[in-house]
Protein backbone atom coordinates (compact mmCIF):
# COMPACT_ATOMS: atom_id res chain seq x y z
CA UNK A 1 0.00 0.00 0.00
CA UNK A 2 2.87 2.36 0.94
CA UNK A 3 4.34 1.75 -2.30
CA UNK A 4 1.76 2.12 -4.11
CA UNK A 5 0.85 5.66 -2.20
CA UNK A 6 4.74 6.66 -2.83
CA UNK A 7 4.16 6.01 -6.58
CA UNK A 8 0.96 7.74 -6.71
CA UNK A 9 2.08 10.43 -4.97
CA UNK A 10 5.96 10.53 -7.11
CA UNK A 11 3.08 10.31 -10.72
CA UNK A 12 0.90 13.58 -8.87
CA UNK A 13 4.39 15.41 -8.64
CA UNK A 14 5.55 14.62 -12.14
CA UNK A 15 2.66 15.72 -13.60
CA UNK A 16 2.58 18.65 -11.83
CA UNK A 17 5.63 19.59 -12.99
CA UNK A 18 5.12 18.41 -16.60
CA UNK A 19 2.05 20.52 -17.24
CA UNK A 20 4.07 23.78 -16.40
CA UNK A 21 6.71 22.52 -18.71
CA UNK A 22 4.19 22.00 -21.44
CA UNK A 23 2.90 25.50 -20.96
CA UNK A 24 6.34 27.39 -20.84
CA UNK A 25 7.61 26.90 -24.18
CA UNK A 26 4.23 28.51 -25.65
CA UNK A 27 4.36 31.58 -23.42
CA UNK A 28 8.11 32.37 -23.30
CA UNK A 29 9.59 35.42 -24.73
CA UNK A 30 12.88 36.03 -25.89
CA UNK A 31 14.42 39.42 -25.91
CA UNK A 32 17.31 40.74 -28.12
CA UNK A 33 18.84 43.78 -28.39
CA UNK A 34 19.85 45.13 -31.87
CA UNK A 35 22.76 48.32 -31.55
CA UNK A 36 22.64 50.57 -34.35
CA UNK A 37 24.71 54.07 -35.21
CA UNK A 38 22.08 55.98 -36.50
CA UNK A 39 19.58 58.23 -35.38
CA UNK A 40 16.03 56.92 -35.15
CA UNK A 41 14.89 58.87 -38.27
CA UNK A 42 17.57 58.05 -40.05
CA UNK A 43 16.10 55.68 -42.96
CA UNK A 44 18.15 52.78 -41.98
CA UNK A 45 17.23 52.87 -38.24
CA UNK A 46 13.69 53.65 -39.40
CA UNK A 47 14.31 50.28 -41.32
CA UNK A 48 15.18 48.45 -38.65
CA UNK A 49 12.48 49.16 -36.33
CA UNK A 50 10.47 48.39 -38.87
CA UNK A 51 12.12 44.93 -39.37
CA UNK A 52 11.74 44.14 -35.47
CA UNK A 53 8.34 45.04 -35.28
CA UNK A 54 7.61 42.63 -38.55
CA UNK A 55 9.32 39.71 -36.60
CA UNK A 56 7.32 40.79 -33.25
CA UNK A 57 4.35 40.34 -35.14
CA UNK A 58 5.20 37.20 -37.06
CA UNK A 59 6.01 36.06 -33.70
CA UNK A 60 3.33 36.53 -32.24
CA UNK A 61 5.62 38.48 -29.67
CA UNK A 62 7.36 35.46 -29.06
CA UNK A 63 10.68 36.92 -29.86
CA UNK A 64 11.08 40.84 -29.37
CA UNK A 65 14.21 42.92 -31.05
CA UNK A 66 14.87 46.14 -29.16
CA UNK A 67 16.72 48.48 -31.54
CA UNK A 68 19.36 50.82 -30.05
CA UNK A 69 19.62 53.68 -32.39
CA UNK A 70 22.37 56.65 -32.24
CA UNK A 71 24.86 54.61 -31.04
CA UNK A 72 23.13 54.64 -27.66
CA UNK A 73 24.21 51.47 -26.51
CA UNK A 74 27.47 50.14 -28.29
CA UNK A 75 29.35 53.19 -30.61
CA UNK A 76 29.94 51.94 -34.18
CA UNK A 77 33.25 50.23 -34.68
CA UNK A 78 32.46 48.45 -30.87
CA UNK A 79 28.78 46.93 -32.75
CA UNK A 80 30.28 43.98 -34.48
CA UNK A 81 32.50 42.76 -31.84
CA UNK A 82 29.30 43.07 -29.00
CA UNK A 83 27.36 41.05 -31.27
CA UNK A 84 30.60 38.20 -32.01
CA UNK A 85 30.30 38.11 -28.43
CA UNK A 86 27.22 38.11 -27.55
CA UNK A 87 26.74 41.14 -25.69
CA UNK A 88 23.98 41.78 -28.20
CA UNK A 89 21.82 39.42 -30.13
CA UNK A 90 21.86 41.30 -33.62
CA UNK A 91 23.23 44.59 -34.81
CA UNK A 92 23.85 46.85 -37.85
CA UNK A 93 27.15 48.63 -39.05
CA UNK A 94 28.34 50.20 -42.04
CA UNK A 95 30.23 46.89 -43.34
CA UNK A 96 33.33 49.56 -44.61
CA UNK A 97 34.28 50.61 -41.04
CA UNK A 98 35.35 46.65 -40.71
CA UNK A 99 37.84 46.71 -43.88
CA UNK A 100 41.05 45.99 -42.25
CA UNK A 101 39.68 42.42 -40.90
CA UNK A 102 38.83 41.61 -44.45
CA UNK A 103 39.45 43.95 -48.07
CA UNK A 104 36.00 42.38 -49.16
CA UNK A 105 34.25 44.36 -46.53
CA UNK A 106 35.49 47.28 -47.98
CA UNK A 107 34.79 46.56 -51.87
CA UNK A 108 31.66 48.86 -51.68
CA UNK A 109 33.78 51.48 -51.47
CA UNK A 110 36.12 51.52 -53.88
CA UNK A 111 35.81 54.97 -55.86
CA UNK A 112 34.04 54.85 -58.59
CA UNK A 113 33.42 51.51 -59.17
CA UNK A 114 29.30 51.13 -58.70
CA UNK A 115 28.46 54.97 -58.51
CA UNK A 116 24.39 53.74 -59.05
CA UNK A 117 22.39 51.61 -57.44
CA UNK A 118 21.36 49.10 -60.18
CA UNK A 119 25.23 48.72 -60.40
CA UNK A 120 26.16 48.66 -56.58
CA UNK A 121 23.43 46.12 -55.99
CA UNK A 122 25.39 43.85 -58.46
CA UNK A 123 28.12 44.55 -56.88
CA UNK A 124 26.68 43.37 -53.43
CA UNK A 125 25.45 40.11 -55.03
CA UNK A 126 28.75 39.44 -56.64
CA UNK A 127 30.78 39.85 -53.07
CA UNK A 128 27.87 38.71 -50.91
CA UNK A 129 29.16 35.32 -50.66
CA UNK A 130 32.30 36.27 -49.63
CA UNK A 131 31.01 38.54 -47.13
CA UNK A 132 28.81 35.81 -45.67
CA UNK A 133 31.49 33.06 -45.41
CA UNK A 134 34.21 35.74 -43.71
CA UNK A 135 31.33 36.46 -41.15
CA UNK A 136 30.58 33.18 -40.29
CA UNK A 137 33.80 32.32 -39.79
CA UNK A 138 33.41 35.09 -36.98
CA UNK A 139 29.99 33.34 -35.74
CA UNK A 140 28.03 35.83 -37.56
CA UNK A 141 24.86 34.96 -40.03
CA UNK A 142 24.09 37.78 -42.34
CA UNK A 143 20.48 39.01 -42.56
CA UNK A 144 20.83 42.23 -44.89
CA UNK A 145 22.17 44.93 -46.39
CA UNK A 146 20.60 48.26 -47.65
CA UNK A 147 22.66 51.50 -49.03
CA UNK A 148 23.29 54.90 -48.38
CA UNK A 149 22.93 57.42 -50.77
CA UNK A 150 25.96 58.42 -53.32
CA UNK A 151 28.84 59.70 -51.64
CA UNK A 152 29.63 63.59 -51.70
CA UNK A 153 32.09 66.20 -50.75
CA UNK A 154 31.93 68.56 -48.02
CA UNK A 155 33.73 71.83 -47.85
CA UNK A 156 33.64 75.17 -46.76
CA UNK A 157 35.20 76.33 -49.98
CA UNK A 158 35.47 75.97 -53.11
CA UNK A 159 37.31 72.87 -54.64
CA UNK A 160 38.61 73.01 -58.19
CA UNK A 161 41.19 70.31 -58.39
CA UNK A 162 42.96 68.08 -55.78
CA UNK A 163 45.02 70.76 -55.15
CA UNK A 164 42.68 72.51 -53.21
CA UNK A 165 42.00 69.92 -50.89
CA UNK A 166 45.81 69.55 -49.88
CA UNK A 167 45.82 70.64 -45.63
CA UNK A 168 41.81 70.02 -44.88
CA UNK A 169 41.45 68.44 -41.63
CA UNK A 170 39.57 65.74 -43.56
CA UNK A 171 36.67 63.21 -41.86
CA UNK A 172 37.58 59.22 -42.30
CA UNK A 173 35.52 56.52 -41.21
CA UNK A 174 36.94 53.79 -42.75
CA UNK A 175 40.20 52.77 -44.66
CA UNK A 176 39.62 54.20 -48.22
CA UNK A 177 38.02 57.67 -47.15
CA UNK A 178 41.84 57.53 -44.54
CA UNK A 179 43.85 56.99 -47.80
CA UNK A 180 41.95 59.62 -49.97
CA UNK A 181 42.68 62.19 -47.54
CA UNK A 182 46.76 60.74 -47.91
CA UNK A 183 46.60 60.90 -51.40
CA UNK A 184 45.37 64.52 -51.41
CA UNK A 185 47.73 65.81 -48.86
CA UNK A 186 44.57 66.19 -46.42
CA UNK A 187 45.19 65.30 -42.72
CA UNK A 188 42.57 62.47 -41.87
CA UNK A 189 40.92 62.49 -38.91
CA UNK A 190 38.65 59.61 -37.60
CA UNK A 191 35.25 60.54 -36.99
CA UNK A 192 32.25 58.51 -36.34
CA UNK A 193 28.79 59.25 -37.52
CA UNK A 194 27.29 59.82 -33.95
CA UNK A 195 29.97 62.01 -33.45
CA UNK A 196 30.09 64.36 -37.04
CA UNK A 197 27.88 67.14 -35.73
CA UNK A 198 30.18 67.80 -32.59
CA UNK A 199 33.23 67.49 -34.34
CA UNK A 200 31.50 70.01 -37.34
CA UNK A 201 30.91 72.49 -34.77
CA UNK A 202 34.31 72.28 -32.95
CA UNK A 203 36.28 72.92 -36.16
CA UNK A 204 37.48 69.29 -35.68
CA UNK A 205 37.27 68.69 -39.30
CA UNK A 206 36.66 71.02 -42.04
CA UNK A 207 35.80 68.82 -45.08
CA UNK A 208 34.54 65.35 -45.80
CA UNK A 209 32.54 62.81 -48.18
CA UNK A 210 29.33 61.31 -46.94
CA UNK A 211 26.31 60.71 -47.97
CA UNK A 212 23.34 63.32 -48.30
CA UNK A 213 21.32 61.50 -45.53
CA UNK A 214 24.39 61.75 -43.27
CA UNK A 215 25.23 65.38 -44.00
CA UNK A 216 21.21 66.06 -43.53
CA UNK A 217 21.57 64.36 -39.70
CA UNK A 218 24.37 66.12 -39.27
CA UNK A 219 22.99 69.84 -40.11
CA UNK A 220 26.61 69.79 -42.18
CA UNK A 221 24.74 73.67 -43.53
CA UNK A 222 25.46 74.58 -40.29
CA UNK A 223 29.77 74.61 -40.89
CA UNK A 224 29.91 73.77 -44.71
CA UNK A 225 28.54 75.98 -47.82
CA UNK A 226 29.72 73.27 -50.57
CA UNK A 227 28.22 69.89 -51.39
CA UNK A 228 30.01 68.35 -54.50
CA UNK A 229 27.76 65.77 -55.80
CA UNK A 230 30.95 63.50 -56.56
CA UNK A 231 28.42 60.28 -56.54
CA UNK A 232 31.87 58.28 -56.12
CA UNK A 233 30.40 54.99 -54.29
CA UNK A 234 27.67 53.70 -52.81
CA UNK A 235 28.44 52.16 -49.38
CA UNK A 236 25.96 49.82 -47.56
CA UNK A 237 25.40 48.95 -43.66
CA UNK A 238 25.12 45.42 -43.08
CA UNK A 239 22.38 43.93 -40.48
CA UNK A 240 23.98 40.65 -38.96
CA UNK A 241 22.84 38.19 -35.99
CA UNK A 242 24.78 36.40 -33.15
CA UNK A 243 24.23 32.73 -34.79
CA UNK A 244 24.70 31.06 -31.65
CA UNK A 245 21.83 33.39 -30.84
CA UNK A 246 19.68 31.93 -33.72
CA UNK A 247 20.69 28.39 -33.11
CA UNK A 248 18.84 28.71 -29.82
CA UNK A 249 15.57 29.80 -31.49
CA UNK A 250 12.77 27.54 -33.00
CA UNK A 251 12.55 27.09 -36.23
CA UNK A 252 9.14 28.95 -36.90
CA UNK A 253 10.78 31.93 -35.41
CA UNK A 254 14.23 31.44 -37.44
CA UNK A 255 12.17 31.40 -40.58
CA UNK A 256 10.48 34.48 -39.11
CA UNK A 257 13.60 36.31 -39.06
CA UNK A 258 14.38 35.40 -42.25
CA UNK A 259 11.07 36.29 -44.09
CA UNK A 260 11.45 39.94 -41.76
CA UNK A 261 15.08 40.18 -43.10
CA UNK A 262 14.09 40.00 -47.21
CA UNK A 263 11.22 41.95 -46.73
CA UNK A 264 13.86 44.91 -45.17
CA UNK A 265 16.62 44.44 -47.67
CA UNK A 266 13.93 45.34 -50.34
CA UNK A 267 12.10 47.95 -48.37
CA UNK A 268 15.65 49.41 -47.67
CA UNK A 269 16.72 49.78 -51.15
CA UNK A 270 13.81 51.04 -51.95
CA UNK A 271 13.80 53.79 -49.20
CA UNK A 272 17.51 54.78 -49.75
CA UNK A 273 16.66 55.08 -53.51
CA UNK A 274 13.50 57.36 -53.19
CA UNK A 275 15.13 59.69 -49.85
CA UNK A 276 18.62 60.14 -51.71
CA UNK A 277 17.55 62.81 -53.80
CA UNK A 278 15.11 64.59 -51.22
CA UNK A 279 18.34 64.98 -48.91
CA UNK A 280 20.66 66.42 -51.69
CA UNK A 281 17.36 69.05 -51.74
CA UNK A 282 17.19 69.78 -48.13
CA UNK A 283 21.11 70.44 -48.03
CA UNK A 284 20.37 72.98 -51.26
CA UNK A 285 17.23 74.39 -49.69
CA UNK A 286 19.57 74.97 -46.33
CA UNK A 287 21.54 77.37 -48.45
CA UNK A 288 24.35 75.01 -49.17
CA UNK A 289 25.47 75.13 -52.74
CA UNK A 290 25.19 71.96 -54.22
CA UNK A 291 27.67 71.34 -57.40
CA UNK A 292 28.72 68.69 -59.70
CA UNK A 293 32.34 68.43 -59.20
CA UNK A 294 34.59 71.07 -61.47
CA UNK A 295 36.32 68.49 -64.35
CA UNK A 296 39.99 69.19 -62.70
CA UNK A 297 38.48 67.70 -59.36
CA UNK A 298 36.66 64.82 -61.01
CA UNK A 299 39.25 63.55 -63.26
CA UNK A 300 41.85 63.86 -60.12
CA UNK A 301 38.98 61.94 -58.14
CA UNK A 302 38.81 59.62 -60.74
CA UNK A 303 42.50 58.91 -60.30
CA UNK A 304 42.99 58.08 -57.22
CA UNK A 305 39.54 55.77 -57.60
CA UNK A 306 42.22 53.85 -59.98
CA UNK A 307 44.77 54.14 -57.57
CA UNK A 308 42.83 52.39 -54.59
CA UNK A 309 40.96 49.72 -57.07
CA UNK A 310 44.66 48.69 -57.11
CA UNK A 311 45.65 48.67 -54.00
CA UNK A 312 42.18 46.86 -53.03
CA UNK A 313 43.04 44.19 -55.85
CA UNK A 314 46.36 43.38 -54.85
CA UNK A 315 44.87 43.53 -51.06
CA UNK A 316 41.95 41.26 -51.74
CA UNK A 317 44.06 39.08 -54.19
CA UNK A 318 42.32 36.11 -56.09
CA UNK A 319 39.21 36.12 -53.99
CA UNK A 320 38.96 39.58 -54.60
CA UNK A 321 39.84 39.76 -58.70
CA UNK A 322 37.17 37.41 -58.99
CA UNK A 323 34.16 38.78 -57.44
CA UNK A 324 35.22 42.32 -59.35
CA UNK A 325 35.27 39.99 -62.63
CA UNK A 326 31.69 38.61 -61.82
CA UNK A 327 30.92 42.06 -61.23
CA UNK A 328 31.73 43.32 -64.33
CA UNK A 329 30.46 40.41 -66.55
């Protein structure tokens, strides 16, 4: 009888226990966080809120992505590395700033080599699976990449030739925009996104090449008076995930992810392509003069574009030459 009481009793407990265990999986919630460098209006932040609410909802709120705009919790060049190590779950950076762990992180921009975006989204699917397979190798899976608009000059004069830009304390954010400035005779001077509109004001740098959306966040009318409309590249920030991270997740809300993830790579093309021109408007109706760039400055731009699609080549070596040949097929 006492055995049979014990075993009873041992089967109440278990299933006690069990039905809690059924229940938990259902109800759970998982929470990432997602750093970005951005401001929130900023179309690519705007993008990824967007792309965390779609997975919410596909999720039935089963797995919820914070987004961390303006650099608010990790600055930019610190995103990658919080996500490798899983201090976040998922974050975005402009895939450029990362070119000295790998020259095909930096093949987007190369001067002059996709100056549209027909031609710099064939250039992302030619080097996308190198890109993937050098960020998995860091325990990264890639979800997407969007663009930023054409890249421009800044000044606060005017620029005729290379000449003129020899001595500008010249913004760099990544390796090619460090070399331009050594080519030129400029002094290069590494500035961050977040951190442009201080460094504007303090006189920290007095000349650069962004994009209109950055210059726009910036309030670059407030120190500059020229935008050159160089259009030399087209760079694009990448949106990546801790895979260990994903791993851990279902597969309903893995494929959730994913569906979320195609959906913002299209929506972001599509929103860089339609705001690129609106911001070259709001820096003219700001007073700056916007300019195509005088022929001595855009044949010596041109140049050094040569010059660094070398350098880049013999950097990248076979892996690279070959995704610039697909490119160019």
């Amino acid at each position: 009888m006492f055995s049979f009481l014990k075993t009873s009793a041992m089967a109440a407990c278990v299933a006690v226990v069990a039905v809690p265990a059924l229940v938990i999986p259902a109800m759970a919630q998982t929470k990432w966080n997602l750093p970005a460098a951005y401001p929130a209006d900023n179309p690519h932040s705007v993008n990824l809120i967007a792309f965390a609410k779609d997975v919410g909802d596909a999720t039935g709120g089963k797995l919820q992505i914070a987004v961390h705009p303006a650099a608010s919790l990790f600055k930019a060049p610190e995103i990658k590395r919080a996500v490798t190590t899983g201090q976040a779950q998922a974050g975005e950076v402009l895939i450029s700033l990362h070119e000295n762990e790998d020259p095909m992180f930096g093949i987007d921009v190369i001067p002059f080599l996709a100056t549209s975006y027909p031609t710099a989204r064939k250039l992302w699917l030619a080097s996308k699976p190198a890109v993937e397979k050098k960020l998995a190798s860091q325990g990264l899976m890639l979800l997407f990449a969007v663009p930023w608009g054409p890249q421009g000059i800044y000044a606060k004069k005017d620029l005729n030739s290379l000449e003129d830009m020899k001595g500008l304390k010249w913004r760099a954010y990544n390796v090619g925009t460090s070399r331009i400035a050594e080519l030129v005779g400029a002094q290069p001077i590494t500035i961050q996104a977040a951190e442009l509109p201080q460094a504007l004001a303090t006189g920290v740098v007095n000349a650069f090449v962004t994009s209109g959306s950055t210059g726009y966040d910036s309030k670059a009318w407030e120190t500059m008076t020229h935008f050159y409309d160089t259009q030399a590249w087209i760079p694009k920030n990448v949106t990546f995930v801790n895979k260990a991270a994903f791993d851990a997740l279902d597969k309903p809300t893995q494929d959730a992810i994913l569906k979320a993830a195609a959906v913002a790579e299209e929506r972001g093309w599509k929103l860089a392509e339609e705001k690129a021109k609106w911001y070259v408007e709001q820096l003219a109706a700001n007073k700056m003069k916007v300019l195509p760039p005088p022929p001595a400055l855009k044949a010596g731009l041109e140049k050094i574009g040569e010059q660094l699609t070398a350098d880049w080549s013999k950097k990248a070596g076979p892996e690279g030459e070959a995704v610039i040949a697909a490119y160019k097929k």
